[in-house]
PDB file of N, CA and C in Angstrom:
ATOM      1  N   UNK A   1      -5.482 -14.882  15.177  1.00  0.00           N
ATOM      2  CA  UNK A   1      -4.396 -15.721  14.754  1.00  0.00           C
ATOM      3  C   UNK A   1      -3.687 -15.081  13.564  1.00  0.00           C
ATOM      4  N   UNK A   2      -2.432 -14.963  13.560  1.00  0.00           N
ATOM      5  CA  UNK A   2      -1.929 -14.641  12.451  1.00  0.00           C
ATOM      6  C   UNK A   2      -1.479 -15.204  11.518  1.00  0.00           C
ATOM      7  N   UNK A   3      -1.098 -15.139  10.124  1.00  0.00           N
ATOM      8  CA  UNK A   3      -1.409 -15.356   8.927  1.00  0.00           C
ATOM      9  C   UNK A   3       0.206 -16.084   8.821  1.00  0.00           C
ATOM     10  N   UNK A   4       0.244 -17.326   7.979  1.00  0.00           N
ATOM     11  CA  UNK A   4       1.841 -17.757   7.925  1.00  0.00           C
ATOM     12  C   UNK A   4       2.162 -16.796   6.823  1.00  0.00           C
ATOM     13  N   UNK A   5       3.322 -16.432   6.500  1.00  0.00           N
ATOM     14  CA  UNK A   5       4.045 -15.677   5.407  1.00  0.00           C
ATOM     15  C   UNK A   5       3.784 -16.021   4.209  1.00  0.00           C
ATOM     16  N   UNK A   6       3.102 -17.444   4.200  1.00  0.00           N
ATOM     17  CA  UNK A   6       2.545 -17.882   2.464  1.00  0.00           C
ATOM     18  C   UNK A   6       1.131 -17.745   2.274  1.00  0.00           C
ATOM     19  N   UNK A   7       0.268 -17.217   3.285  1.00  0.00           N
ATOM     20  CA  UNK A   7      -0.886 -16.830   3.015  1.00  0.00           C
ATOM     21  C   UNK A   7      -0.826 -15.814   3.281  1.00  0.00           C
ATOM     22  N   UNK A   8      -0.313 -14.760   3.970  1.00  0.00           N
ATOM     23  CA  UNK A   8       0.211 -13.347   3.450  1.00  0.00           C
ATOM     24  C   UNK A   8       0.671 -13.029   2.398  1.00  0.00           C
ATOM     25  N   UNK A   9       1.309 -14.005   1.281  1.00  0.00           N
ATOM     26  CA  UNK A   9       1.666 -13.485   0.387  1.00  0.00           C
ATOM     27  C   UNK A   9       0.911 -13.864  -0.698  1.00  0.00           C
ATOM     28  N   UNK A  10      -0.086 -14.344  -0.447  1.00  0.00           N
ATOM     29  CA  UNK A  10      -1.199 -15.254  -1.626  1.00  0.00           C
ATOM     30  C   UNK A  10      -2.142 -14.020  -1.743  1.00  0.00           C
ATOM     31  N   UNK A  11      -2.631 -13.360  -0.164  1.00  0.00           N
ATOM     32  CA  UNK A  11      -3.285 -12.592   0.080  1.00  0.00           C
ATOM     33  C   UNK A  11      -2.619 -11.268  -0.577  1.00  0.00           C
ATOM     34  N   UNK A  12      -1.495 -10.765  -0.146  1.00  0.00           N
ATOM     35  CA  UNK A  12      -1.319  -9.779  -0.954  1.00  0.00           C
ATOM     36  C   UNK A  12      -0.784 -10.010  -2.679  1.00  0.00           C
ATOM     37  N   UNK A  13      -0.988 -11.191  -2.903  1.00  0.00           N
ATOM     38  CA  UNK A  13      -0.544 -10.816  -4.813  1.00  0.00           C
ATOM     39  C   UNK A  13      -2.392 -10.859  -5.312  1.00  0.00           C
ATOM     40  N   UNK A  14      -2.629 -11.523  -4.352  1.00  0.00           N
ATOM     41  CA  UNK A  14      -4.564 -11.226  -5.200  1.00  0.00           C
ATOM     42  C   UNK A  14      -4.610  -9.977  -4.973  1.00  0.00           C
ATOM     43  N   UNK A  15      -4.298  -9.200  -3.925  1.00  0.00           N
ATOM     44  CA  UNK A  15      -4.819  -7.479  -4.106  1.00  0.00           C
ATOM     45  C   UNK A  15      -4.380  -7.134  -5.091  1.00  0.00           C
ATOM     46  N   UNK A  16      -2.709  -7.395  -4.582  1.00  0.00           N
ATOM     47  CA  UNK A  16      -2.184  -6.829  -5.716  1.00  0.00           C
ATOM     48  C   UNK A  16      -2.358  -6.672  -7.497  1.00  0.00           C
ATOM     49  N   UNK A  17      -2.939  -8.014  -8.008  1.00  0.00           N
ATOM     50  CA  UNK A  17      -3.546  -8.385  -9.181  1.00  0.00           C
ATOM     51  C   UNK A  17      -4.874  -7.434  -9.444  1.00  0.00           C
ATOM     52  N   UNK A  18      -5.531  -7.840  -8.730  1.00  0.00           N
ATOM     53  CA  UNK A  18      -7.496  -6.659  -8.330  1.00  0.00           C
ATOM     54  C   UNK A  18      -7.167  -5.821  -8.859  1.00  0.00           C
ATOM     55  N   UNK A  19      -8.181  -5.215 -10.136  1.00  0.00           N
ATOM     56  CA  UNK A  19      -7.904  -4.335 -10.865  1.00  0.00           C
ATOM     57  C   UNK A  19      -8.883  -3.758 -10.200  1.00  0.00           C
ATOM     58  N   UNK A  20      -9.908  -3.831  -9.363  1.00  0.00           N
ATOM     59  CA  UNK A  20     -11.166  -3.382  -8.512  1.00  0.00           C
ATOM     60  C   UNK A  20      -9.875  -2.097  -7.842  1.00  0.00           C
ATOM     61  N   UNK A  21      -9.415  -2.982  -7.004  1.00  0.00           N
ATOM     62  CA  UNK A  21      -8.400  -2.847  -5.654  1.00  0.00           C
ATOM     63  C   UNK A  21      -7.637  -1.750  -6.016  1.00  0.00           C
ATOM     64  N   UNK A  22      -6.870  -1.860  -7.611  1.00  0.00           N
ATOM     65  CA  UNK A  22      -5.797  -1.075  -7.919  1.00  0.00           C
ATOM     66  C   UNK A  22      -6.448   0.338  -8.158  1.00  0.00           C
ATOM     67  N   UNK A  23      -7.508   0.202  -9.032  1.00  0.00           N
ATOM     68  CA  UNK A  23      -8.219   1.310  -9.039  1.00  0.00           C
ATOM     69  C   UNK A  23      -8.992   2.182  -8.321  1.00  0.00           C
ATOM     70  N   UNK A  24      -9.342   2.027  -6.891  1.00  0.00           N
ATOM     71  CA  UNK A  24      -9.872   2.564  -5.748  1.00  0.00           C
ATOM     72  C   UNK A  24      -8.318   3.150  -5.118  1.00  0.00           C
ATOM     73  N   UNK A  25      -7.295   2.228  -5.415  1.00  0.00           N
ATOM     74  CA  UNK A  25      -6.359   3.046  -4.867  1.00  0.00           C
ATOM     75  C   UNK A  25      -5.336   4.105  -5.691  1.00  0.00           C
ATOM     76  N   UNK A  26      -5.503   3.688  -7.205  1.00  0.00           N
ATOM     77  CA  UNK A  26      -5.181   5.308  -7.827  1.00  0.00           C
ATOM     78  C   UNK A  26      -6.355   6.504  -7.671  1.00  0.00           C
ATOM     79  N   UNK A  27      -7.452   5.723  -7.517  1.00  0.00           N
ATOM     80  CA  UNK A  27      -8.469   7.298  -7.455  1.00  0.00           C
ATOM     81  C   UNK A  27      -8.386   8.064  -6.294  1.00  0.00           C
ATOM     82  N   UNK A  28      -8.263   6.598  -4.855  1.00  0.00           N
ATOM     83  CA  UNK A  28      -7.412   7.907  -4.262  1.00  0.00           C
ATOM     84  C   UNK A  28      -6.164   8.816  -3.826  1.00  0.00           C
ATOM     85  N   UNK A  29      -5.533   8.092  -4.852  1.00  0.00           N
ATOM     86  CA  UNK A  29      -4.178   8.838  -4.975  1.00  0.00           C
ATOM     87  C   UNK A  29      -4.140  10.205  -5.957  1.00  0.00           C
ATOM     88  N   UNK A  30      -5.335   9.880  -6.690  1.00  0.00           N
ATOM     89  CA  UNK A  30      -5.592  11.422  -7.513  1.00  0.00           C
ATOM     90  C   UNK A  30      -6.260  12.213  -7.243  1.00  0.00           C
ATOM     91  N   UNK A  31      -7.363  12.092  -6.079  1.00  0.00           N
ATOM     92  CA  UNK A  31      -7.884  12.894  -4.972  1.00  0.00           C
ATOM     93  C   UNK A  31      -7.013  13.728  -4.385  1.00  0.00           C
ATOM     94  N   UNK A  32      -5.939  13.052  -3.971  1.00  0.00           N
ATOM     95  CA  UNK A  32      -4.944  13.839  -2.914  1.00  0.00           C
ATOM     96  C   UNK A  32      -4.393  14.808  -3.598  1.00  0.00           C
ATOM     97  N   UNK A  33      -3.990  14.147  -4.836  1.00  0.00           N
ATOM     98  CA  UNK A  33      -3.038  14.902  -5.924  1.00  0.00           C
ATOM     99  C   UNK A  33      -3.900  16.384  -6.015  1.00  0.00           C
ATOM    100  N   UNK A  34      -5.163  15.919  -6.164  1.00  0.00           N
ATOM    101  CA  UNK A  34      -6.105  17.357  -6.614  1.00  0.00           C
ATOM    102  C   UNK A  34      -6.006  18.161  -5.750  1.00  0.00           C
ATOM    103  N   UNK A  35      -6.234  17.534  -4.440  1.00  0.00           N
ATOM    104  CA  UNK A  35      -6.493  18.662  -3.339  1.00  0.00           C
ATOM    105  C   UNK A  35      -5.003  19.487  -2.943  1.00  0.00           C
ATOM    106  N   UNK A  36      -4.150  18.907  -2.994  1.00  0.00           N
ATOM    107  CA  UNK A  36      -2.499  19.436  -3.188  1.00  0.00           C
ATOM    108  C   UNK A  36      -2.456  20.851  -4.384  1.00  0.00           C
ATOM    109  N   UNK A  37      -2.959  20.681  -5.602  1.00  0.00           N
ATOM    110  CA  UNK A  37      -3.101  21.475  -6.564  1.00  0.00           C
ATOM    111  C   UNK A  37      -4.162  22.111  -6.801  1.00  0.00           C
ATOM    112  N   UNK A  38      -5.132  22.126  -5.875  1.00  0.00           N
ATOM    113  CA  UNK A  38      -6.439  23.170  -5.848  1.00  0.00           C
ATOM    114  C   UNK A  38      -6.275  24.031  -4.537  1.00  0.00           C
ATOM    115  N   UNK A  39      -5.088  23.549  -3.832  1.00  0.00           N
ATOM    116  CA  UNK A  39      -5.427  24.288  -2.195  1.00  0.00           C
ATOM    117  C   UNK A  39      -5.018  25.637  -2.271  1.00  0.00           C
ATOM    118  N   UNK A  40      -5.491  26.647  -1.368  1.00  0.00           N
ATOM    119  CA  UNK A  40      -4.687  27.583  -1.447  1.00  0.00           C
ATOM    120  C   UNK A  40      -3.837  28.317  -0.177  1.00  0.00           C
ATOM    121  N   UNK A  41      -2.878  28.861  -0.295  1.00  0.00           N
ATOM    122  CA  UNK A  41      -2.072  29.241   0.432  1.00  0.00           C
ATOM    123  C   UNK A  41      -2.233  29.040   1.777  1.00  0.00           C
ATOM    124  N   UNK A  42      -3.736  29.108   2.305  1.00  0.00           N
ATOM    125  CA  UNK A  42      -3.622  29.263   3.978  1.00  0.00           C
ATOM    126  C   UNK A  42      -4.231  27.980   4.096  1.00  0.00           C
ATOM    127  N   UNK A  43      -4.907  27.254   2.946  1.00  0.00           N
ATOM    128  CA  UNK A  43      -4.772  25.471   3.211  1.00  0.00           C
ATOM    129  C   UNK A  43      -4.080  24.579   3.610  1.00  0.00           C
ATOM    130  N   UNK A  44      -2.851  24.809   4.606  1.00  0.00           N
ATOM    131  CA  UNK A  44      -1.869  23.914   5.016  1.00  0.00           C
ATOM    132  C   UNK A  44      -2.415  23.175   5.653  1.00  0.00           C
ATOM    133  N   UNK A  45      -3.424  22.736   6.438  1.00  0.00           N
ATOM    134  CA  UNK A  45      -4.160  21.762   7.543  1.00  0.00           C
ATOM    135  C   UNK A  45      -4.954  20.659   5.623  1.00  0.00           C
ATOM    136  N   UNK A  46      -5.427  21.015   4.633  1.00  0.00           N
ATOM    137  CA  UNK A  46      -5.291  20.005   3.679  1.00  0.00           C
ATOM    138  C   UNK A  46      -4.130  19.649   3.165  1.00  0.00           C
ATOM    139  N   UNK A  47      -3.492  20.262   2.358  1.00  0.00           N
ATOM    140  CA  UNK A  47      -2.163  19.718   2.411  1.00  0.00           C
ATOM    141  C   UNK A  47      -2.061  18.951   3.322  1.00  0.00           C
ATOM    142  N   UNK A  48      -1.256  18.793   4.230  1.00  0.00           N
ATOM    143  CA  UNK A  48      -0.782  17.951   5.988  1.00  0.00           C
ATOM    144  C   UNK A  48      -1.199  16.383   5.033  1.00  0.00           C
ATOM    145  N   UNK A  49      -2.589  16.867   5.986  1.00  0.00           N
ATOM    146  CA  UNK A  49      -3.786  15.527   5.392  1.00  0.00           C
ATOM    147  C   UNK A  49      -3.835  14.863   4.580  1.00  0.00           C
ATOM    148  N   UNK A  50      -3.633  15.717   3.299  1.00  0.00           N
ATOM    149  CA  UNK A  50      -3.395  14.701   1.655  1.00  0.00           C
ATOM    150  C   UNK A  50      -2.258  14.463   1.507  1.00  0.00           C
ATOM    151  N   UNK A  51      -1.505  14.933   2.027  1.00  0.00           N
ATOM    152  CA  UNK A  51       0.332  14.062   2.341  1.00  0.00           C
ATOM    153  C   UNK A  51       0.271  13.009   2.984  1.00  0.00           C
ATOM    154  N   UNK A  52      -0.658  12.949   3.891  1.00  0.00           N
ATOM    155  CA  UNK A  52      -0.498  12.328   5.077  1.00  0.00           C
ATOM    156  C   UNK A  52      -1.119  10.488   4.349  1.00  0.00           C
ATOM    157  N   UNK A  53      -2.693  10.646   4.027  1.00  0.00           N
ATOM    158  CA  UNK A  53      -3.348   9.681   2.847  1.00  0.00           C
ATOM    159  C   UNK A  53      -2.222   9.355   2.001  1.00  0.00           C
ATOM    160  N   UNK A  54      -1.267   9.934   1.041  1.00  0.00           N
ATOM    161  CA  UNK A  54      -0.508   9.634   0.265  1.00  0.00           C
ATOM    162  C   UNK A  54       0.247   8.788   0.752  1.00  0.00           C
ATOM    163  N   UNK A  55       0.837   9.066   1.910  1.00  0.00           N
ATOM    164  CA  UNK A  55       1.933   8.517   2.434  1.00  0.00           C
ATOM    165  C   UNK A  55       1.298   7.019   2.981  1.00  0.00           C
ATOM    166  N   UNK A  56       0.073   6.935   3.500  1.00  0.00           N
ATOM    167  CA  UNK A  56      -0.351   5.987   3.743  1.00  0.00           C
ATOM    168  C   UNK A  56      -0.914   5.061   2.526  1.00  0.00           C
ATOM    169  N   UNK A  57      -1.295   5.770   1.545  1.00  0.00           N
ATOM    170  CA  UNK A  57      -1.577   4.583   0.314  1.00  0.00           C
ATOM    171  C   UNK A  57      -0.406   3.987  -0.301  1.00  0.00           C
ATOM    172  N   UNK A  58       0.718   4.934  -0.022  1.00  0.00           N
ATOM    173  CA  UNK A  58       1.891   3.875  -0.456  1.00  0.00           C
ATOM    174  C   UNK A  58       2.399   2.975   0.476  1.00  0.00           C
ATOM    175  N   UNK A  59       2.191   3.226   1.672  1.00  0.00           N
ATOM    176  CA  UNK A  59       2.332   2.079   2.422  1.00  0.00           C
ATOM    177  C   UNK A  59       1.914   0.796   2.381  1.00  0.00           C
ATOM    178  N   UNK A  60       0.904   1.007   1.921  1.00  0.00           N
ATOM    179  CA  UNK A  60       0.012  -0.325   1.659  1.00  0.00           C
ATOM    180  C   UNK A  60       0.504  -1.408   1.166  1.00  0.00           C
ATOM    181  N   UNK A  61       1.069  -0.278  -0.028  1.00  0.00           N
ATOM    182  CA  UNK A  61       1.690  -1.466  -1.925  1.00  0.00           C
ATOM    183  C   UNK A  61       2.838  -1.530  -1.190  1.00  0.00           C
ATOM    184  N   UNK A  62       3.508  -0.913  -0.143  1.00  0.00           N
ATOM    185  CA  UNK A  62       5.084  -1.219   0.448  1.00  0.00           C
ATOM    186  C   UNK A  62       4.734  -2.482   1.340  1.00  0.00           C
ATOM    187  N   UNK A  63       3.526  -2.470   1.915  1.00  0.00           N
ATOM    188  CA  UNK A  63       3.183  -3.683   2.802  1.00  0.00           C
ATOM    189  C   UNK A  63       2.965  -4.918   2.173  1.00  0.00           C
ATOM    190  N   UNK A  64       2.144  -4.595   0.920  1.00  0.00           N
ATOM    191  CA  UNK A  64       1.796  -6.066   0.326  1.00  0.00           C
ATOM    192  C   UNK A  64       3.068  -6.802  -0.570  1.00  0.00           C
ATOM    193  N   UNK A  65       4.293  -6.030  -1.206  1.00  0.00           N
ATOM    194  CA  UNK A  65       5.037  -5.775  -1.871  1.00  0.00           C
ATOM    195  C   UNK A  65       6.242  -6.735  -1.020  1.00  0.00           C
ATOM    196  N   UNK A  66       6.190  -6.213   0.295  1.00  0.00           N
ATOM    197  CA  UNK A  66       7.083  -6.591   1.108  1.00  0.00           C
ATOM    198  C   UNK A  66       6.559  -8.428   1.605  1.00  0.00           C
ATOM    199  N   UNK A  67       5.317  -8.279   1.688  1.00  0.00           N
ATOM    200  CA  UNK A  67       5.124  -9.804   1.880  1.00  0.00           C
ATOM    201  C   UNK A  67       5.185 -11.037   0.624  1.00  0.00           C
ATOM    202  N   UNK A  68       4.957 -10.751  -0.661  1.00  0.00           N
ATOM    203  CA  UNK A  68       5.225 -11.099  -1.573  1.00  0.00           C
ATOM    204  C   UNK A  68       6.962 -11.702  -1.871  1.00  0.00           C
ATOM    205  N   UNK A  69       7.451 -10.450  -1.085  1.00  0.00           N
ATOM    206  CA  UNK A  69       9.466 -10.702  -1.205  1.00  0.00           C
ATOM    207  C   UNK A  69       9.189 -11.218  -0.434  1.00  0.00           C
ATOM    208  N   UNK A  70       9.079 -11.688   1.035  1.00  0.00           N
ATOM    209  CA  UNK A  70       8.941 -12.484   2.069  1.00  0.00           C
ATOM    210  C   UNK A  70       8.998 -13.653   1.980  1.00  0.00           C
ATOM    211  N   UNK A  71       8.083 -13.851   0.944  1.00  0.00           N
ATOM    212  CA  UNK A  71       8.028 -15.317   0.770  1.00  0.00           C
ATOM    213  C   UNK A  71       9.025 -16.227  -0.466  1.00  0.00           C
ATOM    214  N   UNK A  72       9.013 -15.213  -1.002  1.00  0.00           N
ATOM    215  CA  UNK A  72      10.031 -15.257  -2.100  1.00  0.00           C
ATOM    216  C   UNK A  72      11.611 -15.760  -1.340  1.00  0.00           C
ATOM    217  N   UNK A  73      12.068 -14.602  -0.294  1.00  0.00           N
ATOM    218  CA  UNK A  73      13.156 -14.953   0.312  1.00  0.00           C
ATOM    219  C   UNK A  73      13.296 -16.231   1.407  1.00  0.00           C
ATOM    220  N   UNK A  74      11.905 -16.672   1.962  1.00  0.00           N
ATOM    221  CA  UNK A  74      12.035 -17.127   2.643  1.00  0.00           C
ATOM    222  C   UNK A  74      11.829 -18.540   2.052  1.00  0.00           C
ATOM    223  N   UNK A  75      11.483 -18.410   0.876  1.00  0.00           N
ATOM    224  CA  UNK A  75      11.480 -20.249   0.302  1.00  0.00           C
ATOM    225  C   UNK A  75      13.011 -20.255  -0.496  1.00  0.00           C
ATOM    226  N   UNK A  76      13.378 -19.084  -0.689  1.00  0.00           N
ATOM    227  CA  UNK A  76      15.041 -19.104  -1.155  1.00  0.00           C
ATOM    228  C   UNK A  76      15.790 -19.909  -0.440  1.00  0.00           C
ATOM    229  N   UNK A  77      15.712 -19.061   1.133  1.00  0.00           N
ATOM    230  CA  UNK A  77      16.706 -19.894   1.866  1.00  0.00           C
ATOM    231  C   UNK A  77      16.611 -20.630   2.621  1.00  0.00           C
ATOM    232  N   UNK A  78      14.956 -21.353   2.714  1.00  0.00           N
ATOM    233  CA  UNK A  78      14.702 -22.298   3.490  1.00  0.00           C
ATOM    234  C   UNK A  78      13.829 -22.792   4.590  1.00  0.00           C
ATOM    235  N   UNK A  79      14.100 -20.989   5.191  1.00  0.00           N
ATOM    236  CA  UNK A  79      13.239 -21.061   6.608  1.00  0.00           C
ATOM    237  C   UNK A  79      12.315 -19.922   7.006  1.00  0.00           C
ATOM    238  N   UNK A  80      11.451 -20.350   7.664  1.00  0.00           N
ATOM    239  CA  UNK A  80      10.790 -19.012   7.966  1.00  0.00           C
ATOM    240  C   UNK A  80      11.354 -18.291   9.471  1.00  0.00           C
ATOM    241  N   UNK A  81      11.139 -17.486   9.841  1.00  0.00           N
ATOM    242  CA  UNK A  81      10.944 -16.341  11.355  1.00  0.00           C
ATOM    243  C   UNK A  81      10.041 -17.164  12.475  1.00  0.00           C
ATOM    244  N   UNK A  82      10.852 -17.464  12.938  1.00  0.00           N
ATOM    245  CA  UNK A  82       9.351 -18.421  14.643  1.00  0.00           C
ATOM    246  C   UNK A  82       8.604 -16.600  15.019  1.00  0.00           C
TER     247      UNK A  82
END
């Protein structure tokens, strides 16, 4: 069953708040960072990979970020999405 847009967004401002949460996800955002700046030249298959993690840990905060406005907009103007 899926989640109404106001418990999606309850759910993502508690992550978002989790200093547990926030911090598992800068450490591994500074993992990636490392392996980007320790690789060497014929390391392109890490690189790829730690771009790839990066790109997906910001997705996350773009996902929870986005449900947070969601609800925000959607008690603005009234209605939700059937």
């Amino acid at each position: 069953m899926a989640l109404d847009y106001k418990q999606r967004a309850q759910r993502a401002r508690r992550l978002l708040a989790n200093e547990d949460f926030k911090a598992v996800l800068e450490d591994l955002r500074e993992r990636q960072k490392d392996t980007f700046a320790m690789s060497g030249a014929e390391d392109m298959d890490k690189r790829e990979n730690a771009h790839a993690i990066l790109r997906a840990i910001n997705e996350i905060g773009y996902l929870l970020r986005a449900d947070v406005d969601a609800e925000l907009l959607i008690d603005k103007k009234g209605s939700a999405p059937l």
